[in-house]
C-alpha atoms as a PDB file:
ATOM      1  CA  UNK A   1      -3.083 -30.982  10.892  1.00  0.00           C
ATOM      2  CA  UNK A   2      -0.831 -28.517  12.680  1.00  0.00           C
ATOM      3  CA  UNK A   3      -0.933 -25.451  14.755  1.00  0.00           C
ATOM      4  CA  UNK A   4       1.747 -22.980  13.207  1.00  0.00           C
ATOM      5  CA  UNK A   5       3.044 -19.858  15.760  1.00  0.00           C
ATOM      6  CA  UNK A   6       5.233 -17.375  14.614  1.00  0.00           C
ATOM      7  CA  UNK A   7       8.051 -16.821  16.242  1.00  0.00           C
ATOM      8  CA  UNK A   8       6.694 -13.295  18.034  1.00  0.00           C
ATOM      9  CA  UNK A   9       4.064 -15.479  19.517  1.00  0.00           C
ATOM     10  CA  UNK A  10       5.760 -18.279  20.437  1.00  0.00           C
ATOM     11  CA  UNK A  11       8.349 -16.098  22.007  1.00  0.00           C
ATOM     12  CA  UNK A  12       5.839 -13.657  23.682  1.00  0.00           C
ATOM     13  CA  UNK A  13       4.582 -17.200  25.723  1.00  0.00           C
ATOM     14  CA  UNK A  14       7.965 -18.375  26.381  1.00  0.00           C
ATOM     15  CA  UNK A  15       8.615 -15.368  28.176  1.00  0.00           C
ATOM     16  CA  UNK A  16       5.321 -15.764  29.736  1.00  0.00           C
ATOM     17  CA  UNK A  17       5.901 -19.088  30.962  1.00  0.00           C
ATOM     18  CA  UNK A  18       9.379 -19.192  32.294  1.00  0.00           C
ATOM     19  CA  UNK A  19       8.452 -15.880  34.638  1.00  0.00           C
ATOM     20  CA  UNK A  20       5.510 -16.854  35.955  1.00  0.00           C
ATOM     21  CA  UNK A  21       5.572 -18.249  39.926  1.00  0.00           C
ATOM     22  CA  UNK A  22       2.116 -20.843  39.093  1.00  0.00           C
ATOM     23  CA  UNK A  23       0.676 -22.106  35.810  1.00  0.00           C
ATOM     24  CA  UNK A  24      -0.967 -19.458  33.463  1.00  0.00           C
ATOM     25  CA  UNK A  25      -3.697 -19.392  30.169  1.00  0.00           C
ATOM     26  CA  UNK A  26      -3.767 -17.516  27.027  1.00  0.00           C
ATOM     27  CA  UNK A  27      -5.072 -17.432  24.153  1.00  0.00           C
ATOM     28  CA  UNK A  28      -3.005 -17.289  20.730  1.00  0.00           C
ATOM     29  CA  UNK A  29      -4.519 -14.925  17.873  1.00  0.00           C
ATOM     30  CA  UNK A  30      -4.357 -14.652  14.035  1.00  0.00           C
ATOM     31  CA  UNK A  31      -5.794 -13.794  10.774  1.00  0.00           C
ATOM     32  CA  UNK A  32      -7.929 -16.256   9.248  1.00  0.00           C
ATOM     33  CA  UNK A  33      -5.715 -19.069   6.914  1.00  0.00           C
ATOM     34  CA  UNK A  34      -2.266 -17.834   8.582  1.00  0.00           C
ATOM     35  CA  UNK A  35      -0.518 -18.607  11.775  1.00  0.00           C
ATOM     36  CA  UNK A  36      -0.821 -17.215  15.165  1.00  0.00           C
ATOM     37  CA  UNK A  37       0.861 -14.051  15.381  1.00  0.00           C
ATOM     38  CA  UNK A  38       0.185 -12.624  18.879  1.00  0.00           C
ATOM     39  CA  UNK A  39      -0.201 -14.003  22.199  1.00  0.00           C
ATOM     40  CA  UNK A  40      -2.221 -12.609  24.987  1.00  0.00           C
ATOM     41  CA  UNK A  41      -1.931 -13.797  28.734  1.00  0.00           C
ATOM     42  CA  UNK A  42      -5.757 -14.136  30.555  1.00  0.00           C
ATOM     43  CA  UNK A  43      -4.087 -14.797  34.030  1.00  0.00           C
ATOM     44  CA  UNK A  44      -3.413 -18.190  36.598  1.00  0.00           C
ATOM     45  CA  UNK A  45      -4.759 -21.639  35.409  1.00  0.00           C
ATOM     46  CA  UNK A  46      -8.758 -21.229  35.413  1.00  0.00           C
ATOM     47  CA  UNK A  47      -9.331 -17.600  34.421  1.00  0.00           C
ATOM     48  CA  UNK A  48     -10.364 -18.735  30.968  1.00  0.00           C
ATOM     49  CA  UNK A  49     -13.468 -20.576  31.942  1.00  0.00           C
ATOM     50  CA  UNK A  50     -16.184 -19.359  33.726  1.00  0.00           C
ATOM     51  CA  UNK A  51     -16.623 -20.618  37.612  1.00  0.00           C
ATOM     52  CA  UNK A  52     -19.727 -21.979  37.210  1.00  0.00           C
ATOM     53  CA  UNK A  53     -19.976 -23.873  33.511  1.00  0.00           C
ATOM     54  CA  UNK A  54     -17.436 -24.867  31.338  1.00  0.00           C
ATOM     55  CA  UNK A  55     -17.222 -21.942  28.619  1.00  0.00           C
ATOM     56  CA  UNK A  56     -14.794 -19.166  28.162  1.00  0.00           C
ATOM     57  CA  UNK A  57     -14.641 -16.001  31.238  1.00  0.00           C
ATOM     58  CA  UNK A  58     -16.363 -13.072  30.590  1.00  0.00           C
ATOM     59  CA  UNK A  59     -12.236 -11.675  30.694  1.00  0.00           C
ATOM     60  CA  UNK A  60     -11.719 -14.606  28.067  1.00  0.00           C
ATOM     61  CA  UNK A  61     -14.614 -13.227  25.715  1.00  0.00           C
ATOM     62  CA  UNK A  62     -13.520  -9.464  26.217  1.00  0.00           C
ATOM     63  CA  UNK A  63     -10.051  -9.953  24.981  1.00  0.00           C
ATOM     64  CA  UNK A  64     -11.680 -12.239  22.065  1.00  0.00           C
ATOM     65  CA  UNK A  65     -14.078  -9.636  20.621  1.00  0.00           C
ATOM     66  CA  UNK A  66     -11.597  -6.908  21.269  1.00  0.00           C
ATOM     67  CA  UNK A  67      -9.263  -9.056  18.959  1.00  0.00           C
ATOM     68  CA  UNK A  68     -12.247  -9.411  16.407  1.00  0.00           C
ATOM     69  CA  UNK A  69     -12.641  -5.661  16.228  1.00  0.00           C
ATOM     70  CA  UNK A  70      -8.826  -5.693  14.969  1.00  0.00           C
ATOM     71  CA  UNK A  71      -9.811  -8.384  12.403  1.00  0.00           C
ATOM     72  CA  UNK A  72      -8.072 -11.089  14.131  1.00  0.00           C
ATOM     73  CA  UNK A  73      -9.797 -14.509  15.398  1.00  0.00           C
ATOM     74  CA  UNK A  74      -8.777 -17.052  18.413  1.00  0.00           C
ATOM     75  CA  UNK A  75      -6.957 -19.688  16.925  1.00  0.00           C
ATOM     76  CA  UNK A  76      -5.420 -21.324  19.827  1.00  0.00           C
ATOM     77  CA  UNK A  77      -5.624 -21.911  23.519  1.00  0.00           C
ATOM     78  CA  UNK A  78      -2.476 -21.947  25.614  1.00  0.00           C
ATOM     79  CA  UNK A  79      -1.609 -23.265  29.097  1.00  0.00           C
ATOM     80  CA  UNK A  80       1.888 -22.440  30.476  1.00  0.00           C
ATOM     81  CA  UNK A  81       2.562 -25.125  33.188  1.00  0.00           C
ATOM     82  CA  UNK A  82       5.460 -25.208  35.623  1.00  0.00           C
ATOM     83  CA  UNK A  83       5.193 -28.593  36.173  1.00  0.00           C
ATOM     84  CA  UNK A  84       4.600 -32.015  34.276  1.00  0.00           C
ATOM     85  CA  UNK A  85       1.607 -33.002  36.351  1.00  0.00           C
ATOM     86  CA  UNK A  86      -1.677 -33.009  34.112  1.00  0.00           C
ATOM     87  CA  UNK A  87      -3.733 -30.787  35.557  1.00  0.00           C
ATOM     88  CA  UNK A  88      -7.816 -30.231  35.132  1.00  0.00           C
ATOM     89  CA  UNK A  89      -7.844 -26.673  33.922  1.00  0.00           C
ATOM     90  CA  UNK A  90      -5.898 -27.495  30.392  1.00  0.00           C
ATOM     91  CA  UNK A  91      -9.615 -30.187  29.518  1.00  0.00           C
ATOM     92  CA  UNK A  92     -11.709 -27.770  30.652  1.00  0.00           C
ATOM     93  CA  UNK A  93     -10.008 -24.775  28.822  1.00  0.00           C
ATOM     94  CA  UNK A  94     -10.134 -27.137  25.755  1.00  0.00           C
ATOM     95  CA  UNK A  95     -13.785 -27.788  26.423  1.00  0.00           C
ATOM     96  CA  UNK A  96     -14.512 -24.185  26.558  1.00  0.00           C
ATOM     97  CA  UNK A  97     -12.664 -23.087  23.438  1.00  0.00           C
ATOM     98  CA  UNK A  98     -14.620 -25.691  21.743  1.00  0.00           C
ATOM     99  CA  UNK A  99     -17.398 -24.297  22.491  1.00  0.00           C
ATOM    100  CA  UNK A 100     -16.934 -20.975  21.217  1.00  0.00           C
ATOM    101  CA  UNK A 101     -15.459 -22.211  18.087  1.00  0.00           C
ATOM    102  CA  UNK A 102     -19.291 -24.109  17.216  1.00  0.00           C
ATOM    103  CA  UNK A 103     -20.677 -23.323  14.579  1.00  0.00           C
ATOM    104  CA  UNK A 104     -17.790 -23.035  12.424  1.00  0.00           C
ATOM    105  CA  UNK A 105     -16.036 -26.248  10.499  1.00  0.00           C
ATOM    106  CA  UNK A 106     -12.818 -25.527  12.771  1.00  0.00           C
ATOM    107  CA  UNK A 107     -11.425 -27.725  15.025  1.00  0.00           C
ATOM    108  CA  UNK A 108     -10.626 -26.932  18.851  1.00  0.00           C
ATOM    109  CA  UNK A 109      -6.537 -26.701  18.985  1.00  0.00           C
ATOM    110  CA  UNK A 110      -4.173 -25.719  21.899  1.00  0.00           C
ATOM    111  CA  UNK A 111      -0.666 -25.668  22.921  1.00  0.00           C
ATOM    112  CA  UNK A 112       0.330 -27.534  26.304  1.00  0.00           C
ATOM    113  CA  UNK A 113       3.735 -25.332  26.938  1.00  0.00           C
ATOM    114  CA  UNK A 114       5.854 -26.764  30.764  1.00  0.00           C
ATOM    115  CA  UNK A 115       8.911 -24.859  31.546  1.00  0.00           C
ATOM    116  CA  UNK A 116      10.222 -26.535  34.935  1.00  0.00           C
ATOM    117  CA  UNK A 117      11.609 -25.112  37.635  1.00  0.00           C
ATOM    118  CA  UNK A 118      15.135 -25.701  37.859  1.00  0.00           C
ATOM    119  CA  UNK A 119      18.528 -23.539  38.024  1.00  0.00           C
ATOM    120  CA  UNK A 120      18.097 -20.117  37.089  1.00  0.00           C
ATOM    121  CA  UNK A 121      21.151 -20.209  34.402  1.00  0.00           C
ATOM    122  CA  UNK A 122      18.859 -23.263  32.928  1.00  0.00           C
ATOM    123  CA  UNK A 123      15.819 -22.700  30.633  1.00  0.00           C
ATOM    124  CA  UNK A 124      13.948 -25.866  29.144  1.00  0.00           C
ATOM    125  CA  UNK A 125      10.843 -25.880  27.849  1.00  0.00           C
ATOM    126  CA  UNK A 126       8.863 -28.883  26.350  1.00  0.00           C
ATOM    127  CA  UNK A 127       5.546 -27.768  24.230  1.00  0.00           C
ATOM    128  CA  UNK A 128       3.289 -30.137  22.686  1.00  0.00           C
ATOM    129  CA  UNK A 129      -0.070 -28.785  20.279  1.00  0.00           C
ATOM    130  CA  UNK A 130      -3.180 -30.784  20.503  1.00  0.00           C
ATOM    131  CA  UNK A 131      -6.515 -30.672  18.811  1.00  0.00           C
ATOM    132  CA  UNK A 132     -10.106 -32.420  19.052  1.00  0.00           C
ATOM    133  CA  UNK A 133     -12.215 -33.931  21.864  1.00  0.00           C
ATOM    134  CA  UNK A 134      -9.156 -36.593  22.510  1.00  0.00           C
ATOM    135  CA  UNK A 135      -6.058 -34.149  22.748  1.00  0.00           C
ATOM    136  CA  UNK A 136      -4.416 -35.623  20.070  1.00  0.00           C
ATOM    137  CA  UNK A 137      -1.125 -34.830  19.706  1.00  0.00           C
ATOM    138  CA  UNK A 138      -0.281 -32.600  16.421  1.00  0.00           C
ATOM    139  CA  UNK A 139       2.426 -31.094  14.587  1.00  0.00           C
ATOM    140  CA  UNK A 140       3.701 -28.054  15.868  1.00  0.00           C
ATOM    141  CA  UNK A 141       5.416 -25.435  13.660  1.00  0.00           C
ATOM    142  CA  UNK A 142       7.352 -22.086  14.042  1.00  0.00           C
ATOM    143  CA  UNK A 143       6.465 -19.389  11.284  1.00  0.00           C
ATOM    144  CA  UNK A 144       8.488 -15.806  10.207  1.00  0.00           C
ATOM    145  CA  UNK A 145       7.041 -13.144  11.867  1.00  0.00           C
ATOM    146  CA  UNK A 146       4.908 -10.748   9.142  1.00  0.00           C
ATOM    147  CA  UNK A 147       6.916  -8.481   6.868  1.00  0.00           C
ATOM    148  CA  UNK A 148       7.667  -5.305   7.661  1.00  0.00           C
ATOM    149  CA  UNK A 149       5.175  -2.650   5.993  1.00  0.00           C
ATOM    150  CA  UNK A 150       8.647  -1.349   4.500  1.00  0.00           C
ATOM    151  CA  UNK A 151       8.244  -4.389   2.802  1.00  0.00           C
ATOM    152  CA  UNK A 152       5.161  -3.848   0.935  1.00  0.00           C
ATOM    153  CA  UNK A 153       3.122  -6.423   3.020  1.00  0.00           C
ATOM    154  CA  UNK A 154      -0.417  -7.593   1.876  1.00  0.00           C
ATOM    155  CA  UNK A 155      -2.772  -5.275   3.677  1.00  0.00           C
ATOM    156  CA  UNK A 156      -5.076  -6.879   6.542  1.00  0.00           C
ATOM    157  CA  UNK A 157      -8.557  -7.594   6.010  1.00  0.00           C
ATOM    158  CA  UNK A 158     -10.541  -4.759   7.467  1.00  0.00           C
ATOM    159  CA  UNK A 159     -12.923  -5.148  10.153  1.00  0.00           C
ATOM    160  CA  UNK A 160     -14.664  -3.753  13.361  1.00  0.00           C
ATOM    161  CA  UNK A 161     -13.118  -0.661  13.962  1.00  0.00           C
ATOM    162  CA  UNK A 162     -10.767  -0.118  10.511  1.00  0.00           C
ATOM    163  CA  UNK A 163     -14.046  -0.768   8.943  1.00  0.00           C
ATOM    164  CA  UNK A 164     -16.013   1.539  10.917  1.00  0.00           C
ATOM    165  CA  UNK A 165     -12.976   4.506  10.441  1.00  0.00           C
ATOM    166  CA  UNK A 166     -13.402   3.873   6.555  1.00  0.00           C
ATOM    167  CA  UNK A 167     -17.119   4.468   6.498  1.00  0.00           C
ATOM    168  CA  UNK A 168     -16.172   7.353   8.443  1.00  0.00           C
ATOM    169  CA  UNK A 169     -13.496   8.105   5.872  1.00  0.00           C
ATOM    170  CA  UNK A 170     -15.647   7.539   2.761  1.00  0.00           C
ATOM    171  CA  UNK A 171     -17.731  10.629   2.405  1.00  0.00           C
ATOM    172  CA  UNK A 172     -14.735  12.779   2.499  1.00  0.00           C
ATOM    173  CA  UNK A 173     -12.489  10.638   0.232  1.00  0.00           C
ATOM    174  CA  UNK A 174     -15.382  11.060  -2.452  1.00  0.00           C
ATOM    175  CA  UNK A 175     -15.872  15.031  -2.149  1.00  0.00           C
ATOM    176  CA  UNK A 176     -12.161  15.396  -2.369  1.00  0.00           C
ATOM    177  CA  UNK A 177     -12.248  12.834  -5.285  1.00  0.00           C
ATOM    178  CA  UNK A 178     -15.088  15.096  -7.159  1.00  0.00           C
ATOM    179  CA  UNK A 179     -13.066  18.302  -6.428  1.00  0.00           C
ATOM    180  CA  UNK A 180      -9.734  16.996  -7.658  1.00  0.00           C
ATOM    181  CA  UNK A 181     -11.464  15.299 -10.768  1.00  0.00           C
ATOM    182  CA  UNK A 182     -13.158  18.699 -11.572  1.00  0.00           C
ATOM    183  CA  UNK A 183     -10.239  20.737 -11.125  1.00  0.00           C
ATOM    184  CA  UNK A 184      -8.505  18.334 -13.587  1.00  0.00           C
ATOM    185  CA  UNK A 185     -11.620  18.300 -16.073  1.00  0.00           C
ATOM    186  CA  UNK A 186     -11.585  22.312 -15.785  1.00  0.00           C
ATOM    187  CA  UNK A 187      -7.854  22.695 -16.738  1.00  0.00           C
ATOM    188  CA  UNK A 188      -8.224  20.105 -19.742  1.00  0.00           C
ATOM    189  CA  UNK A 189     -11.313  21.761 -21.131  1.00  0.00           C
ATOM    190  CA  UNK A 190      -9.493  25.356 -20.884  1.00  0.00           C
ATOM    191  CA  UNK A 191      -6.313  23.993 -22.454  1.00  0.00           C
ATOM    192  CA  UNK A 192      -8.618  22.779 -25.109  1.00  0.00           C
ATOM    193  CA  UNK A 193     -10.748  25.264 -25.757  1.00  0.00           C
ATOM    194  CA  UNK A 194      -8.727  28.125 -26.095  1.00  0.00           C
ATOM    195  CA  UNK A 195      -5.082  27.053 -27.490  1.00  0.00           C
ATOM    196  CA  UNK A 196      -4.560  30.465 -29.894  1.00  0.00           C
ATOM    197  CA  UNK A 197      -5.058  32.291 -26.705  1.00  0.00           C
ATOM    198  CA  UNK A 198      -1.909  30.351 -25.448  1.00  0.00           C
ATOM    199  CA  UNK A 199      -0.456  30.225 -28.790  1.00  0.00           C
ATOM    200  CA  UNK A 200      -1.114  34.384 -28.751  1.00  0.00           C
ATOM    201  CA  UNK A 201       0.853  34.709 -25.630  1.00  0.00           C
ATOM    202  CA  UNK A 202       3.739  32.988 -26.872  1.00  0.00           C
ATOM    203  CA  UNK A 203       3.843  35.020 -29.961  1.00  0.00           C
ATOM    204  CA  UNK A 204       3.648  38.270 -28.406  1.00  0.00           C
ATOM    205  CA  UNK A 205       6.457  37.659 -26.259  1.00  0.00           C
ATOM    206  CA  UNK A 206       8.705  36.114 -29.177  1.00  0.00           C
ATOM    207  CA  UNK A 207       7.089  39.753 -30.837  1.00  0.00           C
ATOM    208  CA  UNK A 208       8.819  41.267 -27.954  1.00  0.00           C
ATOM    209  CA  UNK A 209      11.900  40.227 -28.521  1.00  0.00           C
ATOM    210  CA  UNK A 210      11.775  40.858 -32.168  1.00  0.00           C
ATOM    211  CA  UNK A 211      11.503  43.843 -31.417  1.00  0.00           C
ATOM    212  CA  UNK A 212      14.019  44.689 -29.335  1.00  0.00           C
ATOM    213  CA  UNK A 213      16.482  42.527 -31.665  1.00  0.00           C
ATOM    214  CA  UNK A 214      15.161  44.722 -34.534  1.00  0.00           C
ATOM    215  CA  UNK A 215      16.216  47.727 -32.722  1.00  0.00           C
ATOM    216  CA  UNK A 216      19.797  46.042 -31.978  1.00  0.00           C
ATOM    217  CA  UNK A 217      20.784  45.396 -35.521  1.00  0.00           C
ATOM    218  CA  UNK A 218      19.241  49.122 -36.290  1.00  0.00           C
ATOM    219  CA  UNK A 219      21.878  49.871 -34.036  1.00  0.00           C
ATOM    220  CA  UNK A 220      24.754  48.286 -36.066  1.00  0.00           C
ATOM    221  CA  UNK A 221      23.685  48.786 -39.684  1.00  0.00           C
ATOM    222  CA  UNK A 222      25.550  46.957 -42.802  1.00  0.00           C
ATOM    223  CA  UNK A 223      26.260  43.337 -41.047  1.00  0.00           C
ATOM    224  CA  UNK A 224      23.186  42.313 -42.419  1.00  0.00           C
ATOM    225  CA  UNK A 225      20.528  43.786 -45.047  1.00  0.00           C
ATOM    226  CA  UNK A 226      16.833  44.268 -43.468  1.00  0.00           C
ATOM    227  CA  UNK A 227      15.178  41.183 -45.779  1.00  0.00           C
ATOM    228  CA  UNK A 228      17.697  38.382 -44.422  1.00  0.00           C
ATOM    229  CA  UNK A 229      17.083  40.175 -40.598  1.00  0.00           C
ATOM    230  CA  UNK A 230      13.085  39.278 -41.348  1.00  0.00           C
ATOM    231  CA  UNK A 231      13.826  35.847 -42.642  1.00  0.00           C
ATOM    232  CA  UNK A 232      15.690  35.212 -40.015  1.00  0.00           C
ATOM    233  CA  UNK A 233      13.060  36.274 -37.281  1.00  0.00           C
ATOM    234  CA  UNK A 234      10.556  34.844 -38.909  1.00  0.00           C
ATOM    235  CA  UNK A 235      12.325  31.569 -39.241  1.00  0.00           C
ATOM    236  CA  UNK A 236      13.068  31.727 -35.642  1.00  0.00           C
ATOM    237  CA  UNK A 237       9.318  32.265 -34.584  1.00  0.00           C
ATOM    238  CA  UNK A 238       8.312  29.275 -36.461  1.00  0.00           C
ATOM    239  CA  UNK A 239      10.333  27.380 -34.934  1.00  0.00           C
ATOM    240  CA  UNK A 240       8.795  28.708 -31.422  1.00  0.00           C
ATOM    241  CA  UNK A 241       5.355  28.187 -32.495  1.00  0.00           C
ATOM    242  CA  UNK A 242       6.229  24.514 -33.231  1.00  0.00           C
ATOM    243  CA  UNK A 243       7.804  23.862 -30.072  1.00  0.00           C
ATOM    244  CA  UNK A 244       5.332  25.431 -28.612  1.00  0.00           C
ATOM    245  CA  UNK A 245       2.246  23.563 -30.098  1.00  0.00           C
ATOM    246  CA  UNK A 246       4.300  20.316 -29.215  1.00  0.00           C
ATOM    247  CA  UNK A 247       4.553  21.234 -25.504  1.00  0.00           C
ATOM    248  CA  UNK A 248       0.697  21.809 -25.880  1.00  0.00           C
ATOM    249  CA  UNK A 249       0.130  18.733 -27.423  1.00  0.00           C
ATOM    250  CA  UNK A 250       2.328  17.119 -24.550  1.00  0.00           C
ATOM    251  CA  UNK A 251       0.619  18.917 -21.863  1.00  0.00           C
ATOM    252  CA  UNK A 252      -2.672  18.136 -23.011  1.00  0.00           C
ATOM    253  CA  UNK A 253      -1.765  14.285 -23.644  1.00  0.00           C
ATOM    254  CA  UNK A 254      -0.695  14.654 -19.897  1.00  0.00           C
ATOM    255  CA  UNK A 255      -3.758  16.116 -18.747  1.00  0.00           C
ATOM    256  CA  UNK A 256      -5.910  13.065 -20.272  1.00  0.00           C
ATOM    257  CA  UNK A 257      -3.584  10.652 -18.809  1.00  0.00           C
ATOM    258  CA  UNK A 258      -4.104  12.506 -15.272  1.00  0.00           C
ATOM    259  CA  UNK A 259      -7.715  12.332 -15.992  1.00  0.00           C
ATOM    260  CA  UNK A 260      -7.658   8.537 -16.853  1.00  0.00           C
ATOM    261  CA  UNK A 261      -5.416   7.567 -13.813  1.00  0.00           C
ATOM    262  CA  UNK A 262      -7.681   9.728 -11.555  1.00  0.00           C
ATOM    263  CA  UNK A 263     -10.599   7.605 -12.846  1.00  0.00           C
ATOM    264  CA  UNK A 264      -9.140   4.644 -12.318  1.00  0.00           C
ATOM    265  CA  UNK A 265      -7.953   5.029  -8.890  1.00  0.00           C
ATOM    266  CA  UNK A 266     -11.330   6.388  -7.708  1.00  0.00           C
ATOM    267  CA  UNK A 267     -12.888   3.219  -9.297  1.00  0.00           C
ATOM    268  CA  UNK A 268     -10.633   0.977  -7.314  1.00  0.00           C
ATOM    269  CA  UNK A 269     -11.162   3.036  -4.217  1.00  0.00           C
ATOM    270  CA  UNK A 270     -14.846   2.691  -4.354  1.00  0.00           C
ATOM    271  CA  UNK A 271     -14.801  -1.079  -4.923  1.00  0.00           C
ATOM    272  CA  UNK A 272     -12.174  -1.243  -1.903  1.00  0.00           C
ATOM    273  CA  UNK A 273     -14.710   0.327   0.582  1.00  0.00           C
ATOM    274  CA  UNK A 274     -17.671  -1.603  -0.529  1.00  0.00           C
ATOM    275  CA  UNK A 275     -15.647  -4.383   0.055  1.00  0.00           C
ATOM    276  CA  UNK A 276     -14.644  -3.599   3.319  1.00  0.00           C
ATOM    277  CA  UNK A 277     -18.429  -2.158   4.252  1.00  0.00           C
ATOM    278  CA  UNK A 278     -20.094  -5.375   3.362  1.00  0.00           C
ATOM    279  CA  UNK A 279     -17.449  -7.682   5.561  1.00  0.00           C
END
């Protein structure tokens, strides 16, 4: 067993801890099955546990469910300690934490952290993590600190208020799903249905121009006789309408892909915020 900080954490306690003027308690926070990634200070030794029974302050369970609202759980206590004296507060902190961890298969774990008081140019610290009703003495482990979302991070679970903004979120995100899908489906179905009256277009203006190259060569009669002038043109426009159906044929193929993708994504969407609504 070991309690794993990440370096953000650890450092955020550190800094904590070698400031303060008397000892201090926190509480360290993460996502479920990772390591602590945030530490938040409650105040001087005692303000974790109520006066007058030994479970967590009212302060202590305000900054806990405001954590759970972000999707993050306690996962540690801390006491920051200026001095190696034992001292009462750290067994009844642990008490208390255990306590609001029952229930649950997890076991009560916390970080004893002492920075002296020495010279100021001089900094030591000495940590030590312990778990269960004994305070045994466990492994203690620095983590990296999360990727950056430049990085392409795994997204965090969703829950209390993300979950609430995406139920918020998700009768909009359908309508303008519906709308896009049936501005896509309209397209496709006119592309479809009517392709001469595209083709017609196309021919017309190619007609256009044969025309006004017909009037050009009129212009400069014996380079070539009239017959090889039609051949030529109509040559020419075949080879438009061919390009032109294969454009068609592309921007139809595109459409359907569109229309597939679109599908898709909406699918995935919908399963996402079920997800998240049932958590």
């Amino acid at each position: 067993m070991s309690l794993k900080l990440t370096r953000g954490a650890w450092a955020s306690a550190l800094a904590c801890v070698s400031e303060a003027p008397e000892a201090l308690e926190g509480i360290f926070f993460g996502f479920p099955g990772g390591p602590c990634i945030s530490f938040r200070l409650l105040g001087c030794a005692g303000a974790g546990v109520d006066a007058t029974e030994t479970r967590l302050s009212a302060a202590a369970k305000a900054l806990v469910a405001e954590k759970k609202a972000l999707g993050e759980r306690p996962m540690a206590w801390a006491s920051l300690q200026r001095s190696k004296q034992a001292k009462e507060s750290v067994r009844r902190l642990h008490e208390a934490f255990s306590k609001e961890l029952q229930g649950s298969e997890e076991v009560a774990v916390g970080c004893l952290i002492i920075c002296p008081r020495g010279q100021q140019a001089q900094l030591v610290q000495h940590a030590v993590a312990v778990a269960g009703p004994d305070l045994q003495p466990i492994q203690l482990l620095l983590a990296a600190d999360p990727p950056k979302p430049k990085q392409q991070a795994p997204g965090l679970p969703a829950g209390g208020k993300l979950q609430e903004a995406l139920k918020r979120c998700e009768p909009g995100l359908r309508k303008a799903g519906d709308l896009l899908e049936q501005a896509v489906t309209d397209a496709l179905e006119e592309l479809q249905g009517s392709p001469r009256g595209v083709k017609r277009f196309f021919q017309e203006r190619a007609a256009a121009g044969k025309f006004a190259r017909t009037n050009d060569a009129e212009k400069a009669p014996g380079q070539r006789s009239h017959e090889q002038f039609l051949e030529e043109e109509n040559a020419a426009l075949s080879k438009q309408n061919l390009q032109l159906q294969k454009e068609l044929d592309e921007a139809l193929r595109q459409l359907e892909s569109l229309k597939s993708k679109m599908t898709a994504d909406r699918l995935r969407s919908r399963l996402v915020l079920e997800a998240c609504a049932k958590r």
